[in-house]
Protein backbone atom coordinates (compact mmCIF):
# COMPACT_ATOMS: atom_id res chain seq x y z
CA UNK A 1 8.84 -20.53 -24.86
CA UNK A 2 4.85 -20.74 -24.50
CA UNK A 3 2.90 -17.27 -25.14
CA UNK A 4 1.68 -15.78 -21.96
CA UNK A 5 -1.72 -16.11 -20.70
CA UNK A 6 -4.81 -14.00 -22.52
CA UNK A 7 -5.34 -11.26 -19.88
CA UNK A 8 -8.66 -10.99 -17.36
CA UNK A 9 -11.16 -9.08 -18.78
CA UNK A 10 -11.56 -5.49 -16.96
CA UNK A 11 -14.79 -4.78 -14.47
CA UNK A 12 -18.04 -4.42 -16.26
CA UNK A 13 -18.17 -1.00 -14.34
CA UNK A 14 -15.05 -0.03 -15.94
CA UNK A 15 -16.41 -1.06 -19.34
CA UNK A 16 -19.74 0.66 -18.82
CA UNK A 17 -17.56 4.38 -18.34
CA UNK A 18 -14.29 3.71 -20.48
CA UNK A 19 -15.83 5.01 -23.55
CA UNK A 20 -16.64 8.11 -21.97
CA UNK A 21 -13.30 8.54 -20.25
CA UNK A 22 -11.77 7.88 -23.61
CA UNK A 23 -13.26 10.47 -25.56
CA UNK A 24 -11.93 13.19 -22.91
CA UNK A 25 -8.12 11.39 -23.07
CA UNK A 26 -8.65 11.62 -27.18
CA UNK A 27 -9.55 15.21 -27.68
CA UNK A 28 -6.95 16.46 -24.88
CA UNK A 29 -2.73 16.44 -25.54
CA UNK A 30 -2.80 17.60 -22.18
CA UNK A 31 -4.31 16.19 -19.10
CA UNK A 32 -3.85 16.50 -15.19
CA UNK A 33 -3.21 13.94 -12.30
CA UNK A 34 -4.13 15.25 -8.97
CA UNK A 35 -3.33 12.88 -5.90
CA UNK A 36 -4.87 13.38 -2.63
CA UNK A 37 -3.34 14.98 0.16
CA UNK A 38 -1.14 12.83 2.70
CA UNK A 39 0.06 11.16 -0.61
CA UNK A 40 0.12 7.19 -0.02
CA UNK A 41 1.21 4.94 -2.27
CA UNK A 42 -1.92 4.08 -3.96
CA UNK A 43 -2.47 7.47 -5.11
CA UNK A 44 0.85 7.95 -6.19
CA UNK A 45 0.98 5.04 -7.60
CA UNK A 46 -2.88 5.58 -10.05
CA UNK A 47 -1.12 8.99 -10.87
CA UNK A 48 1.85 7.61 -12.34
CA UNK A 49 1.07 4.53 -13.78
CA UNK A 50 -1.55 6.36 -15.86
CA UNK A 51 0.70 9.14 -16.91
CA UNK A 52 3.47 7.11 -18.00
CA UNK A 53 0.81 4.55 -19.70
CA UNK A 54 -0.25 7.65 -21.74
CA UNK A 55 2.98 9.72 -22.52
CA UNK A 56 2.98 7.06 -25.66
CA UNK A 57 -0.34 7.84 -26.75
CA UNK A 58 1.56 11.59 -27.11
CA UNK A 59 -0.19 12.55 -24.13
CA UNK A 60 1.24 14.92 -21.37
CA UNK A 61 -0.17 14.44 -18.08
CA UNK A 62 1.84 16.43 -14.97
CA UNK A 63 1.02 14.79 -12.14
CA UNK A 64 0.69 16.91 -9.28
CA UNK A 65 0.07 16.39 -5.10
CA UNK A 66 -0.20 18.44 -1.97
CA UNK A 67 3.36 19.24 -0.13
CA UNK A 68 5.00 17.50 0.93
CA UNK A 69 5.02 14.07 -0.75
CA UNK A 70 6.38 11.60 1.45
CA UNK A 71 10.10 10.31 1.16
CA UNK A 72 8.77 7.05 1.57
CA UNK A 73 7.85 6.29 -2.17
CA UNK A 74 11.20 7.11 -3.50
CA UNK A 75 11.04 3.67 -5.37
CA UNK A 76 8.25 4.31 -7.54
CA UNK A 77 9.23 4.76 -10.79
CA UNK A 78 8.76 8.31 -12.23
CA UNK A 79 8.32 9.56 -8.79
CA UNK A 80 10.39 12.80 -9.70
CA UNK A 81 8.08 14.10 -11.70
CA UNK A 82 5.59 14.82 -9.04
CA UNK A 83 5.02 18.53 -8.68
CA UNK A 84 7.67 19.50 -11.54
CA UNK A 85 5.11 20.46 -13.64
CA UNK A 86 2.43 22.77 -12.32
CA UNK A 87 -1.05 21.87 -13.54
CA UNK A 88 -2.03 23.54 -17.01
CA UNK A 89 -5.03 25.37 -16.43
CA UNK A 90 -8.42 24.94 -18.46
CA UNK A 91 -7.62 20.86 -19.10
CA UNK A 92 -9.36 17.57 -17.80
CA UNK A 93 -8.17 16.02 -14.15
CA UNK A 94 -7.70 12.54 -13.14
CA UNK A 95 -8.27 12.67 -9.59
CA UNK A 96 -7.34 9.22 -7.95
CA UNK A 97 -7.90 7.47 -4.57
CA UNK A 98 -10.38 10.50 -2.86
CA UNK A 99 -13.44 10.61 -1.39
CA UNK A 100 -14.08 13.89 -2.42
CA UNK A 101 -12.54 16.92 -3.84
CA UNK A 102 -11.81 18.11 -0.81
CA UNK A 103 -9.02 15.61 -0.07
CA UNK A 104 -6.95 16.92 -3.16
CA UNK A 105 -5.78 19.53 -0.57
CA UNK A 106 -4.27 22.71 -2.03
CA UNK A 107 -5.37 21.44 -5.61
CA UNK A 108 -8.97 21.79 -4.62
CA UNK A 109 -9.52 24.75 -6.36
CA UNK A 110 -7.81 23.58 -9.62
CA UNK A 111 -10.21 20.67 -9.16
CA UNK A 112 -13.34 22.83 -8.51
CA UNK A 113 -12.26 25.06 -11.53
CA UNK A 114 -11.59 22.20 -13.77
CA UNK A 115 -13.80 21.71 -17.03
CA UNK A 116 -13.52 17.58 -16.55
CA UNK A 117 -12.75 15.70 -13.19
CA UNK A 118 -12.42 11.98 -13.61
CA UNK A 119 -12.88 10.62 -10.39
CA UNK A 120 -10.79 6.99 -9.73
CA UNK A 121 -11.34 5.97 -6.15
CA UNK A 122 -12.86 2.41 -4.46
CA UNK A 123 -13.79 4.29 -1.19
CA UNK A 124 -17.55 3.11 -0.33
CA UNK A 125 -17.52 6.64 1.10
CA UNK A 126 -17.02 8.62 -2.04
CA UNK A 127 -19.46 11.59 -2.91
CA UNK A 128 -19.06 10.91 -6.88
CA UNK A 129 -17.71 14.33 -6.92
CA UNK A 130 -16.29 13.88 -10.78
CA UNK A 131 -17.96 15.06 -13.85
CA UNK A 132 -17.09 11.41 -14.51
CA UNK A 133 -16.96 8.75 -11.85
CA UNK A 134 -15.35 5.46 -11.65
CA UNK A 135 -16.07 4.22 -8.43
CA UNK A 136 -16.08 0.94 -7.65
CA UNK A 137 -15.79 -0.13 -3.94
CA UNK A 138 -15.33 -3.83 -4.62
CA UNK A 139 -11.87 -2.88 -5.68
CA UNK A 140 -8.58 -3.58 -3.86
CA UNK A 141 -7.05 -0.25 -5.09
CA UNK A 142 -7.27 2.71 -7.50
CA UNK A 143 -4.19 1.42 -9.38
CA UNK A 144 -6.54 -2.00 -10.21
CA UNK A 145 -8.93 0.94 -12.23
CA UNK A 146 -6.80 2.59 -13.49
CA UNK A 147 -5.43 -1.10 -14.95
CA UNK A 148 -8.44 -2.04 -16.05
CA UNK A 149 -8.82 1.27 -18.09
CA UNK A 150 -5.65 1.19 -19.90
CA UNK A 151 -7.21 -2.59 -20.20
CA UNK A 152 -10.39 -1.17 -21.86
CA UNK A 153 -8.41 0.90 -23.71
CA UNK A 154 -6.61 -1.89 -25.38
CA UNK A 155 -3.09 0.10 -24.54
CA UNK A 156 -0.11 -1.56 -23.44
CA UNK A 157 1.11 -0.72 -19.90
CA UNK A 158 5.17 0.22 -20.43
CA UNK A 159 6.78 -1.63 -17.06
CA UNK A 160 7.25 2.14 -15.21
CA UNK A 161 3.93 2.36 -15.21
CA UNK A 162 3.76 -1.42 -14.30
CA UNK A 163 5.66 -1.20 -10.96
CA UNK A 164 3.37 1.87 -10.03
CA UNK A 165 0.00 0.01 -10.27
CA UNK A 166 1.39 -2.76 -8.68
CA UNK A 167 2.99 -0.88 -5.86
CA UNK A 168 -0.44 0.64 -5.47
CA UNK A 169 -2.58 -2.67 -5.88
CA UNK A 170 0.09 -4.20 -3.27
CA UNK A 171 0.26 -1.28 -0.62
CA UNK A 172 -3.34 -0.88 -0.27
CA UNK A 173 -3.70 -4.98 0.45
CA UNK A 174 -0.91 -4.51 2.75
CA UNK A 175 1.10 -6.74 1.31
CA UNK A 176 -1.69 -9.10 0.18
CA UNK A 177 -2.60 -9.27 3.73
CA UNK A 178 -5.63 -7.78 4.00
CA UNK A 179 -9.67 -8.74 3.92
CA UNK A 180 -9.26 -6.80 -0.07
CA UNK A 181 -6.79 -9.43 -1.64
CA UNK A 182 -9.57 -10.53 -4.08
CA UNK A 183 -8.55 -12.96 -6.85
CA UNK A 184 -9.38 -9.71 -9.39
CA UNK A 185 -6.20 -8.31 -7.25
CA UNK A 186 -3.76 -11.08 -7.60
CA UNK A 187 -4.67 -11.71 -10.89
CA UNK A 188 -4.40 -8.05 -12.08
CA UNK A 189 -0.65 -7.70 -10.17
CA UNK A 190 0.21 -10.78 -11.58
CA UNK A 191 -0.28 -9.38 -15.20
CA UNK A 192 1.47 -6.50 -14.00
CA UNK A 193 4.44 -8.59 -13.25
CA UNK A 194 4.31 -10.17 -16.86
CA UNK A 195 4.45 -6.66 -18.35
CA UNK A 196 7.51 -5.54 -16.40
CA UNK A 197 6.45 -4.64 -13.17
CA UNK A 198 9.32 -4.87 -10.75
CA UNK A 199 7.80 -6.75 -7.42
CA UNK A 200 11.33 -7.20 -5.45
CA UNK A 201 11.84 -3.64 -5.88
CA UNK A 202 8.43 -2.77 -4.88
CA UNK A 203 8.33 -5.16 -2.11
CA UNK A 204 11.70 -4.00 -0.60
CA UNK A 205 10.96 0.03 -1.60
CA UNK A 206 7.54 -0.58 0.52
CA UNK A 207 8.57 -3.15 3.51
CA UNK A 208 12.05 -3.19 3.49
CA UNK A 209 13.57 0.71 3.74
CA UNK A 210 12.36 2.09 6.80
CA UNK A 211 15.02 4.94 7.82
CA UNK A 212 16.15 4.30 11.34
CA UNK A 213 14.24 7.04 13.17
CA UNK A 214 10.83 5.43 11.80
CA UNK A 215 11.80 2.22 14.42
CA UNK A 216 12.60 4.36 16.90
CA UNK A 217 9.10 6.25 16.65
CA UNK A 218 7.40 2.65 16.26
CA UNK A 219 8.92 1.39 19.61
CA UNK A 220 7.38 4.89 21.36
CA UNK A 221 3.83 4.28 20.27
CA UNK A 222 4.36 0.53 20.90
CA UNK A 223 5.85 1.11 24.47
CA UNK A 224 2.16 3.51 24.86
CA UNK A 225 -0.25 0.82 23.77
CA UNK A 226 -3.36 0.91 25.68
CA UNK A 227 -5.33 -2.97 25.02
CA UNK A 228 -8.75 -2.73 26.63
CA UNK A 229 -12.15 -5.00 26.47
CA UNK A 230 -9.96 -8.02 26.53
CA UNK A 231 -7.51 -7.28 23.44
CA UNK A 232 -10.46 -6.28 21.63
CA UNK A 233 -9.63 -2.30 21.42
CA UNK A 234 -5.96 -1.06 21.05
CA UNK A 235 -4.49 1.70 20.67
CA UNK A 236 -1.49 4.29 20.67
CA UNK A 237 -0.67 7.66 20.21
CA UNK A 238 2.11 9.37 18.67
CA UNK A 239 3.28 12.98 20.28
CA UNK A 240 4.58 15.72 18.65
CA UNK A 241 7.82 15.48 21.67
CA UNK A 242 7.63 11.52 20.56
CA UNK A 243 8.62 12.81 16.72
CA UNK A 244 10.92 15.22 17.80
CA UNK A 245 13.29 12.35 19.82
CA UNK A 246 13.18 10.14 17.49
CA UNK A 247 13.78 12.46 14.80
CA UNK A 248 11.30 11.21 12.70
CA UNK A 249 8.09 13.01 10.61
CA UNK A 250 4.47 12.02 11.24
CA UNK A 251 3.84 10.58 7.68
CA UNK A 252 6.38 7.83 8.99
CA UNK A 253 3.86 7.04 11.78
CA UNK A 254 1.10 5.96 9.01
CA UNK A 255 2.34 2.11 8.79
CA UNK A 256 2.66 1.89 12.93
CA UNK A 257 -1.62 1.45 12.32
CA UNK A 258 -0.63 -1.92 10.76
CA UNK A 259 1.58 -2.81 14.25
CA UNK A 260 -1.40 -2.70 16.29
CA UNK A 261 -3.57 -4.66 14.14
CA UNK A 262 -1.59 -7.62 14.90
CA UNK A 263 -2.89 -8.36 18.15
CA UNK A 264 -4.84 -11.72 17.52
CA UNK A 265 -8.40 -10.71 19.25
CA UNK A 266 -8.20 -7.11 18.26
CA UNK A 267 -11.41 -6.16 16.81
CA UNK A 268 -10.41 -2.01 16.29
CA UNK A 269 -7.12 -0.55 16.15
CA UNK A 270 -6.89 3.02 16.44
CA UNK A 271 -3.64 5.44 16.13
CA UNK A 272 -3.58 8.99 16.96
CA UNK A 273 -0.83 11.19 15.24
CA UNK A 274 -0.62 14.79 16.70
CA UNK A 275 0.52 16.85 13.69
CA UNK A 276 0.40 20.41 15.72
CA UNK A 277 -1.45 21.37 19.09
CA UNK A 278 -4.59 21.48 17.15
CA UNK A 279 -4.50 19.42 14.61
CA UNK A 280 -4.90 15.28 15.20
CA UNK A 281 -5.22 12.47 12.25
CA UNK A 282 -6.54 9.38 13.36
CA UNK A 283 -6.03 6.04 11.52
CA UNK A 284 -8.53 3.26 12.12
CA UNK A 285 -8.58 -0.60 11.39
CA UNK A 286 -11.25 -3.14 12.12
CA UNK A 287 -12.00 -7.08 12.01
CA UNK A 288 -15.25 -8.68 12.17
CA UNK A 289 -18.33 -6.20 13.40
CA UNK A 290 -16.80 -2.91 13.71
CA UNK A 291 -17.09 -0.85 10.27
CA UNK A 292 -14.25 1.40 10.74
CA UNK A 293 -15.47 4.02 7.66
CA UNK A 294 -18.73 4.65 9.63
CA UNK A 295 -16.80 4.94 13.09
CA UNK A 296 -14.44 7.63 11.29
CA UNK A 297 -18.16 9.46 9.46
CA UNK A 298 -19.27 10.31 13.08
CA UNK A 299 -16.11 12.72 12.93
CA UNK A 300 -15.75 13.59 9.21
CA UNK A 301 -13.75 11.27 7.65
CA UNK A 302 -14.44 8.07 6.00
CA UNK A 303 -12.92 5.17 4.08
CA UNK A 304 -13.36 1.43 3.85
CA UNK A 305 -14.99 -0.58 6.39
CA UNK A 306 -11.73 -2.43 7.78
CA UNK A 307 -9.77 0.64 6.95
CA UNK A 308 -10.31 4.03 7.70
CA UNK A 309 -9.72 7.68 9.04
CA UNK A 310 -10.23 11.46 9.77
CA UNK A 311 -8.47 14.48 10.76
CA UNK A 312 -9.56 16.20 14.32
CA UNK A 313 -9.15 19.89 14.99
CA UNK A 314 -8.89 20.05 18.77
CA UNK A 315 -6.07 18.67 21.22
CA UNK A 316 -4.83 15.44 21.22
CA UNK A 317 -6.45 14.97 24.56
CA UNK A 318 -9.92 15.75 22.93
CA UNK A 319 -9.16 13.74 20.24
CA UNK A 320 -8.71 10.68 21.89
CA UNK A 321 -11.68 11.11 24.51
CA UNK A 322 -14.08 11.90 21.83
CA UNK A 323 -13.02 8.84 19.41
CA UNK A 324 -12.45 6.52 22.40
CA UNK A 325 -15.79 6.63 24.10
CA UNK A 326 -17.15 5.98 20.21
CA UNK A 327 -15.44 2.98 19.96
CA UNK A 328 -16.10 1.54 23.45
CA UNK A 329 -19.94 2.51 22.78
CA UNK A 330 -19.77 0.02 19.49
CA UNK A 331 -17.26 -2.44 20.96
CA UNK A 332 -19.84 -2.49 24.09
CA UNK A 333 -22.76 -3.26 21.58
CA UNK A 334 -20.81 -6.02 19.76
């Protein structure tokens, strides 16, 4: 049997701040993970892949996120650790996948308080909020960072901690569907794959284990589609009375986004989720000429520019009005 392959050599960007992440890792036996809020799977994923690549080093690293974490990453191995542990105080953070502190949600004062933040994120929105900052936006995922640290590093990635950087490198591609699947991507979850990483298991944990009641919410917001400017705009909204009948919660709603940006000559897809009478997130997706992170930074939020989104205060009614007559203003222009 032939060795395997020499690995890719991490991001020069990564190489340039490893040292310095390093040294806080070394002199620490204790360290924090802080996901953002609205956990998703590449969050999740950063936090636990890098935990689980340092418990060997004799490192602890409780990994910690905003309540409550979403059934829907059940498969992710290790994923019962999150919030077992509270966060020590007075030690380093690894904050992963945020824009800014902010989005760390009811950790934001831990984070504020903190004598180290390492900020992980590829958001071309984020504020470099860290005492350290790895940012790169040229990157599919956090989980790819954090994989080309431990790469840096020179430490070997046990497969737990495998399957969660590839679960995060493959849900934040969509399936290596999206405009990010970069050859950097496939190569770095194909490595992950030769080091244990379980891809069936993450494939059918993340496409293939819907509960019943997240179809039956799908088929509401589909049934409510609204396609205007030719196919060009679409979009749906999901009401609180919509959750209720079909028994589902609104973090199931988050992959319906992906639905409506199926329509071939759809150029923005837009989803509204009322989570109370006041309170409205909005998920975005874009093609071509619409830059969907500066569409969402007219109303607070931010993100990539095919993927993006923000949280409203004000009735869904408002909401959609305000965000609507945004988007036919650009798609008018285009």
């Amino acid at each position: 049997m032939g060795s395997s392959p020499p690995l890719s050599p991490p991001r020069g960007e990564v190489l340039a701040v490893a040292p310095a992440i390093w040294k806080v890792v070394e002199r620490h036996p204790v360290l924090g993970a802080v996901t953002h809020k609205d956990a998703d799977g590449d969050t999740l994923g950063s936090a636990l892949g890098l935990a689980q690549a340092l418990e060997p080093q004799g490192k602890r690293m409780p990994v910690v996120s905003s309540r409550p974490v979403p059934g829907a990453w059940w498969f992710l191995p290790g994923i019962e650790r999150v919030n077992r542990d509270p966060l020590p105080e007075g030690v380093p953070l690894f904050v992963f996948d945020s824009t800014d502190a902010e989005r760390t949600g009811e950790h934001l004062d831990a984070v504020r308080e903190a004598p180290v933040v390492v900020n992980v994120d590829h958001h071309v929105t984020n504020a470099r909020f860290g005492t350290l900052n790895l940012v790169v936006t040229d990157a599919a995922s956090a989980g790819e960072l954090v994989y080309d640290l431990l790469k840096a590093w020179q430490l070997p990635v046990p497969p737990a901690a495998a399957s969660c950087l590839y679960a995060s490198i493959l849900s934040d591609t969509g399936g290596f569907r999206h405009d990010n699947t970069s050859e950097r991507a496939l190569r770095a979850a194909a490595e992950l794959v030769a080091q244990g990483a379980d891809p069936a298991l993450m494939a059918r944990g993340l496409f293939k284990s819907r509960p019943s009641s997240t179809l039956r919410m799908q088929a509401r917001i589909l049934q409510q589609t609204h396609f205007e400017y030719d196919d060009r705009l679409v979009w749906a909204a999901i009401r609180l009375s919509d959750l209720v009948e079909s028994g589902a919660t609104v973090d199931q709603a988050d992959g319906a986004i992906d639905q409506l940006n199926t329509v071939r000559d759809q150029e923005l897809a837009i989803l509204f989720k009322e989570v109370s009478p006041r309170l409205i997130k909005v998920s975005l997706r874009s093609r071509d000429r619409i830059d969907a992170a500066a569409l969402a930074a007219l109303f607070g939020g931010g993100g990539h520019r095919r993927a993006a989104g923000m949280e409203m205060a004000m009735p869904l009614a408002q909401a959609e009005a305000e965000v609507l007559a945004a988007a036919r203003a650009r798609l008018s222009q285009s």
